[in-house]
N, C-alpha and C. Protein backbone atom coordinates (compact mmCIF):
# COMPACT_ATOMS: atom_id res chain seq x y z
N UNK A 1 302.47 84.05 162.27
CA UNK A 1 302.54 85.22 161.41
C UNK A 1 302.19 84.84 159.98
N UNK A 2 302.12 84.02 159.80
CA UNK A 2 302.11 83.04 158.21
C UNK A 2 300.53 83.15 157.83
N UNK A 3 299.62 82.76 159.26
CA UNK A 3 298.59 82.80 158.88
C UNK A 3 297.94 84.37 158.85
N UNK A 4 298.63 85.03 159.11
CA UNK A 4 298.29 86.32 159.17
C UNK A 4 297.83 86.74 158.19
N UNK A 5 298.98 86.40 156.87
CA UNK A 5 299.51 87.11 155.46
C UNK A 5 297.84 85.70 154.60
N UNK A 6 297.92 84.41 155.51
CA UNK A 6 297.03 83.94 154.74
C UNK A 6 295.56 84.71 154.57
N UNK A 7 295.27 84.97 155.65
CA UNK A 7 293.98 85.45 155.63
C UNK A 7 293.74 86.70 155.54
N UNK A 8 294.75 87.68 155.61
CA UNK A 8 294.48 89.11 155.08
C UNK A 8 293.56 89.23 153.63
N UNK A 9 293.72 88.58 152.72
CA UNK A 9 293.16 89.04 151.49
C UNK A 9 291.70 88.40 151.92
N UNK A 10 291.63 88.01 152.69
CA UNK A 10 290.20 87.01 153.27
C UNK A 10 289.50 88.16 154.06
N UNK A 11 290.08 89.14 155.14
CA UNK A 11 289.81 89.96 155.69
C UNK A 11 289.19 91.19 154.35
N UNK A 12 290.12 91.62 153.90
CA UNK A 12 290.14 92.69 152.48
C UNK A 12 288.71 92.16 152.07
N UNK A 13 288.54 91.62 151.55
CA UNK A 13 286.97 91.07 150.99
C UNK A 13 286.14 90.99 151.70
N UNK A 14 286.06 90.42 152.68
CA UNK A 14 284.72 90.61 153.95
C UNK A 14 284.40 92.05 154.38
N UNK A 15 285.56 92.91 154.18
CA UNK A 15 285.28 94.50 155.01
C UNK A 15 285.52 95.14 154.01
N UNK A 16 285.46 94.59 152.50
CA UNK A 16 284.75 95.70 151.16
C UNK A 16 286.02 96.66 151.10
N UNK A 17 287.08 95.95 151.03
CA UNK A 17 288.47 96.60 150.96
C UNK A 17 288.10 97.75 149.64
N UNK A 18 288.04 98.88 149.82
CA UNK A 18 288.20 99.47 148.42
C UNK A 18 286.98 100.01 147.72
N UNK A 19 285.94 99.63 148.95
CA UNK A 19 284.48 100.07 148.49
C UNK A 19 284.00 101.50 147.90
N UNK A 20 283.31 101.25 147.24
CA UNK A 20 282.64 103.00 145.94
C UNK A 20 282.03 102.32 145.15
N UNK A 21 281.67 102.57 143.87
CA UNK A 21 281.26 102.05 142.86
C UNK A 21 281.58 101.11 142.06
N UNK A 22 283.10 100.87 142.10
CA UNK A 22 283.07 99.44 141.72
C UNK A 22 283.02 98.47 141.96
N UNK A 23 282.56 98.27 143.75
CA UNK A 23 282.08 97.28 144.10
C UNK A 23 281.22 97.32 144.51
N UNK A 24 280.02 98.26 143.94
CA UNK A 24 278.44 98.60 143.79
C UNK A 24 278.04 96.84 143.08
N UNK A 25 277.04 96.55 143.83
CA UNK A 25 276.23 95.72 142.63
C UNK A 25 275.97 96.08 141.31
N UNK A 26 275.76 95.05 140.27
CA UNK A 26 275.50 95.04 139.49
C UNK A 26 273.81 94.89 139.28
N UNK A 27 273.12 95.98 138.52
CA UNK A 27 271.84 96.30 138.45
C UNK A 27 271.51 96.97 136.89
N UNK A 28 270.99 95.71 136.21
CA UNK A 28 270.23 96.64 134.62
C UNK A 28 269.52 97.57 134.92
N UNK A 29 269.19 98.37 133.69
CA UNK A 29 268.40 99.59 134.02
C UNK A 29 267.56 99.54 132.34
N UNK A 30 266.49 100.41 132.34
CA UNK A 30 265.82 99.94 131.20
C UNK A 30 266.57 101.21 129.96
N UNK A 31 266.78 100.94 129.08
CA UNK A 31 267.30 102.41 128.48
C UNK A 31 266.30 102.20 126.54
N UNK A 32 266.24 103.21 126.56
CA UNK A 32 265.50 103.44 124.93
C UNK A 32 266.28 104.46 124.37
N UNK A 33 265.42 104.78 123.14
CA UNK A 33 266.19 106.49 122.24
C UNK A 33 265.48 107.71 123.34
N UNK A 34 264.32 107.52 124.21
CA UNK A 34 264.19 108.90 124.54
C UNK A 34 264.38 109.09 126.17
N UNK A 35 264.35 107.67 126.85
CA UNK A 35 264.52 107.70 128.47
C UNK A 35 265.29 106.34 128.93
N UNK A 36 266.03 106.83 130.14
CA UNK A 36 266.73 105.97 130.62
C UNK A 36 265.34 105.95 132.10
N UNK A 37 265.30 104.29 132.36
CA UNK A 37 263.95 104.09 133.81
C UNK A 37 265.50 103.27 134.76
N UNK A 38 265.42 103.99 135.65
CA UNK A 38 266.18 103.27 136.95
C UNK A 38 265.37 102.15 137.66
N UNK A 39 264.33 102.06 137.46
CA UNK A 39 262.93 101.48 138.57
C UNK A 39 261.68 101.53 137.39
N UNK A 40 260.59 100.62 137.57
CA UNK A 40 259.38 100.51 137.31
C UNK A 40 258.32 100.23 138.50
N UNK A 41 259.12 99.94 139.38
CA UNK A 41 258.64 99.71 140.66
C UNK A 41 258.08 100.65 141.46
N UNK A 42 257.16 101.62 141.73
CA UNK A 42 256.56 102.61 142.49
C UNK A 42 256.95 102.48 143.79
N UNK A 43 257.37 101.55 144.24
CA UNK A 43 257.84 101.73 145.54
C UNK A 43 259.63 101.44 146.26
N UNK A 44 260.22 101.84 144.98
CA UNK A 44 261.77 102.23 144.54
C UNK A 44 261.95 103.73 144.86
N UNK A 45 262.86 104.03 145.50
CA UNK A 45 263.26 105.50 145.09
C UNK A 45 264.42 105.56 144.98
N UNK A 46 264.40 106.50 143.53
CA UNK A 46 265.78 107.05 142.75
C UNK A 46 266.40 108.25 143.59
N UNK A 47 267.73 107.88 144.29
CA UNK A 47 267.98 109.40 144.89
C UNK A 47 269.52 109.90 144.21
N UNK A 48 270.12 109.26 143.67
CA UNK A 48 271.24 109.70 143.09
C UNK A 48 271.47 108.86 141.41
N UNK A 49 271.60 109.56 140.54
CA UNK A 49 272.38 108.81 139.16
C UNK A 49 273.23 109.44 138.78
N UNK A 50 274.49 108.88 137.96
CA UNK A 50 275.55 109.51 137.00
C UNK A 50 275.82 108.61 135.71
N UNK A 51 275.51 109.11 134.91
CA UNK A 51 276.41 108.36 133.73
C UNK A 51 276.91 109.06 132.95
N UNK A 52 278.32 108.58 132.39
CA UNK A 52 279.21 108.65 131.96
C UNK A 52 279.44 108.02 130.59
N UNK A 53 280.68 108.36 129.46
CA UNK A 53 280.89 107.60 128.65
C UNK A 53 282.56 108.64 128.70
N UNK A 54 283.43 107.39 127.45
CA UNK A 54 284.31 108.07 127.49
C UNK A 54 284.91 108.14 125.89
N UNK A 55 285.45 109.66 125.55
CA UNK A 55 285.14 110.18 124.42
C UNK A 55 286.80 110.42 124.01
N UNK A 56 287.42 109.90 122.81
CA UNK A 56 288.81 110.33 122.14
C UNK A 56 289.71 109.84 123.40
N UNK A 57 289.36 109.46 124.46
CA UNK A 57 290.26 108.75 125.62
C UNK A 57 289.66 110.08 126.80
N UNK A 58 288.96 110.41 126.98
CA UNK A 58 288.15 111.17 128.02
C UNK A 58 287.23 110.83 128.43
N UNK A 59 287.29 111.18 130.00
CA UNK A 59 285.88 110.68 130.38
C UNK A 59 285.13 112.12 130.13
N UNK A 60 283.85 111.96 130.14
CA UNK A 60 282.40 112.90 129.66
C UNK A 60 280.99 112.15 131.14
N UNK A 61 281.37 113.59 131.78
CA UNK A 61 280.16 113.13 132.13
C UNK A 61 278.95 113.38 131.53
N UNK A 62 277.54 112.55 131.00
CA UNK A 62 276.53 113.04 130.51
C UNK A 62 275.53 113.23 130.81
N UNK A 63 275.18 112.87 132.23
CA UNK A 63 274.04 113.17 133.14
C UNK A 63 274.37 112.65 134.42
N UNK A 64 274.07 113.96 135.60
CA UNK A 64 274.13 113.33 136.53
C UNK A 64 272.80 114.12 137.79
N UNK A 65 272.77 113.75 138.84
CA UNK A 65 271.64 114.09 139.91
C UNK A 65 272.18 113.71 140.99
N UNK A 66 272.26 114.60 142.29
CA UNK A 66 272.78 113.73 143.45
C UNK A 66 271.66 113.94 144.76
N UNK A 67 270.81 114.46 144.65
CA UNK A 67 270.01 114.96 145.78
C UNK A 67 268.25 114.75 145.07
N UNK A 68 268.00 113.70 144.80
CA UNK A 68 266.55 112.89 144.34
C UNK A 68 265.82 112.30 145.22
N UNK A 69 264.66 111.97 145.03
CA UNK A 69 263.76 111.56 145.63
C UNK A 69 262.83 111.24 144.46
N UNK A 70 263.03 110.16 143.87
CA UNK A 70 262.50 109.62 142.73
C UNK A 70 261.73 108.71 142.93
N UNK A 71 260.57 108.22 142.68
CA UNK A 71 259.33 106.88 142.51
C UNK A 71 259.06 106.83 141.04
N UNK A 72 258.79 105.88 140.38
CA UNK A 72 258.15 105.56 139.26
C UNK A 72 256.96 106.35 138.68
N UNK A 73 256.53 107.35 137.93
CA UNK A 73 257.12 107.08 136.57
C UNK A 73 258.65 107.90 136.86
N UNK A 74 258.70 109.01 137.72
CA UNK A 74 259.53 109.78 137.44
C UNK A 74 261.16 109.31 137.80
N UNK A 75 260.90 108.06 137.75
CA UNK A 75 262.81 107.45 137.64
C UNK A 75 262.74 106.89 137.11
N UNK A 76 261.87 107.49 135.68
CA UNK A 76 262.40 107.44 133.91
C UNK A 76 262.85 109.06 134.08
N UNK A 77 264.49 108.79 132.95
CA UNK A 77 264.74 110.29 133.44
C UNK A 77 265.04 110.23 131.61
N UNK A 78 264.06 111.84 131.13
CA UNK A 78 263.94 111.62 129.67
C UNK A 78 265.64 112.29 129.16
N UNK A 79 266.42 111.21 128.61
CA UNK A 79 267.70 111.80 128.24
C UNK A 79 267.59 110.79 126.73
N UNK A 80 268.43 111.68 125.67
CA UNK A 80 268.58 111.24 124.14
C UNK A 80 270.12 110.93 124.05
N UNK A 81 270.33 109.13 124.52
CA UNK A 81 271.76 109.22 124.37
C UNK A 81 272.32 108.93 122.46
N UNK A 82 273.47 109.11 122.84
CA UNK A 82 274.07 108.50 121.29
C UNK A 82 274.43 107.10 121.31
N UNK A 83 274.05 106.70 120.23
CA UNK A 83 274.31 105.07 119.67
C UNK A 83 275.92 105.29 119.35
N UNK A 84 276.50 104.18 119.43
CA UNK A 84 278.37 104.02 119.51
C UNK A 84 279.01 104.31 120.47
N UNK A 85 278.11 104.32 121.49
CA UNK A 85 279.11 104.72 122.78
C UNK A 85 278.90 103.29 123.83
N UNK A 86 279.75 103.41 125.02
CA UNK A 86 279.48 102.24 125.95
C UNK A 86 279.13 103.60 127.47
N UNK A 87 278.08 103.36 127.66
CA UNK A 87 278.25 104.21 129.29
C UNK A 87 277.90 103.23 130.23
N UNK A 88 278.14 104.04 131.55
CA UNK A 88 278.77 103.94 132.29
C UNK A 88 277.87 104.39 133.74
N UNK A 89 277.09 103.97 134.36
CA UNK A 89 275.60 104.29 135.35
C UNK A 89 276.28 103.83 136.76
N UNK A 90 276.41 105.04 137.91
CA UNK A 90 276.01 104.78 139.61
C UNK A 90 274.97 104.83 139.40
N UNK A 91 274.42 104.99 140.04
CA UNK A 91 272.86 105.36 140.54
C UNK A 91 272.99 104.86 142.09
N UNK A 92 271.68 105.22 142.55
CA UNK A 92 271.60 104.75 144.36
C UNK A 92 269.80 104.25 144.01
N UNK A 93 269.68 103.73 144.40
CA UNK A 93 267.91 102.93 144.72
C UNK A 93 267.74 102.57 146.12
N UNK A 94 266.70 103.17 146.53
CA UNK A 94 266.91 103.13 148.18
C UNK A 94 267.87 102.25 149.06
N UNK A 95 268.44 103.29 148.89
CA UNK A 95 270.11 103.65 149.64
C UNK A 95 270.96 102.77 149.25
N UNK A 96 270.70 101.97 148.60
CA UNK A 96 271.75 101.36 147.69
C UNK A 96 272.40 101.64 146.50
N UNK A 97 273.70 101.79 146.52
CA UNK A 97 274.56 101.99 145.30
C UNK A 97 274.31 100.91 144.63
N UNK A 98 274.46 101.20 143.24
CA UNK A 98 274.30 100.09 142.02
C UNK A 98 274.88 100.56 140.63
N UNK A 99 275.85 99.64 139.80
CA UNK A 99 276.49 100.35 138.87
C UNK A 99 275.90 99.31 137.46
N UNK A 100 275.87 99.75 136.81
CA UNK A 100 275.24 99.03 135.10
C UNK A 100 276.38 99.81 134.35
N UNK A 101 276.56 98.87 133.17
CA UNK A 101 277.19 99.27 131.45
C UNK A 101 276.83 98.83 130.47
N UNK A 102 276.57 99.72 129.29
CA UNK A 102 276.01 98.96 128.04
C UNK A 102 276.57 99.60 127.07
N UNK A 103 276.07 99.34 126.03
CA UNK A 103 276.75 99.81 124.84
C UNK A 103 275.44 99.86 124.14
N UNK A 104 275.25 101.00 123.21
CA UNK A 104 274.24 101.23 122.39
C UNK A 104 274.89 101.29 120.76
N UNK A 105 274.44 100.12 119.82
CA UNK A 105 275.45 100.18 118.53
C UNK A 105 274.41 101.15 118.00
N UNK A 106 274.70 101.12 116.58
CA UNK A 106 273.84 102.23 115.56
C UNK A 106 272.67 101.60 115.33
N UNK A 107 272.37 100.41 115.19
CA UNK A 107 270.98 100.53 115.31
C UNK A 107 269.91 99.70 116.68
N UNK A 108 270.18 100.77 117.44
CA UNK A 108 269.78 100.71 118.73
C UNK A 108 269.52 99.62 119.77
N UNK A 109 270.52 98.57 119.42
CA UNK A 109 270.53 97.90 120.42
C UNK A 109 271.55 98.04 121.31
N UNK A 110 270.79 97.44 122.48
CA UNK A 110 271.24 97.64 123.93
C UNK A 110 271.89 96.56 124.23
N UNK A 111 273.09 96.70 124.42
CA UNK A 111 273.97 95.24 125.30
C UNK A 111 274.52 95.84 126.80
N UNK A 112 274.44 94.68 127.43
CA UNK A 112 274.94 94.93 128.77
C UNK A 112 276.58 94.67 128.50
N UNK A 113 277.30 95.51 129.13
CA UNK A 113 278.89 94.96 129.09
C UNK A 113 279.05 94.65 130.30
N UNK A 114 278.54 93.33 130.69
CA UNK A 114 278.79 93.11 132.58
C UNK A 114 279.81 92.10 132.16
């Protein structure tokens, strides 16, 4: 019974105990002042994104899509985010979930918060 309790948390991890988005891979995404690109790759398809940020202690959703069929160019999706925020990206890329975070300061750089 001892080894039971040993290897349960061994089990939990092999069968994605808890699986959704936060145990989506981790995947950059390209972001500027006028478009966020999921893919540059033409033979990628974008079928779901959400991102998020969170505002005075709220979450905000600020764009989302759940029913896509996206290829390159068009998974550049033209959105004008704000600088001082950290968001917060699911997305799916053929059929894979994938989650990114960055932070955009005031003068427009992009950091990953992985």
């Amino acid at each position: 019974m001892r080894h039971f309790f040993t290897l349960l948390p061994c089990f939990a991890i092999l069968t994605g105990c808890g699986a959704g988005d936060r145990a989506a891979p981790w995947r950059s995404i390209l972001v500027d002042k006028e478009k966020v690109c999921f893919s540059v790759n033409k033979d990628d398809v974008l079928s779901r994104y959400n991102i998020s940020f969170t505002q005075d202690g709220k979450y905000k959703e600020y764009a989302s899509e759940k029913t896509l069929s996206l290829s390159y160019p068009a998974s550049c999706v033209k959105l004008a985010l704000t600088p001082g925020y950290t968001y917060g990206v699911s997305y799916t890329l053929n059929n894979i979930n994938y989650r990114y975070v960055f932070f955009i300061d005031n003068d427009w750089n992009v950091q990953s918060s992985q």
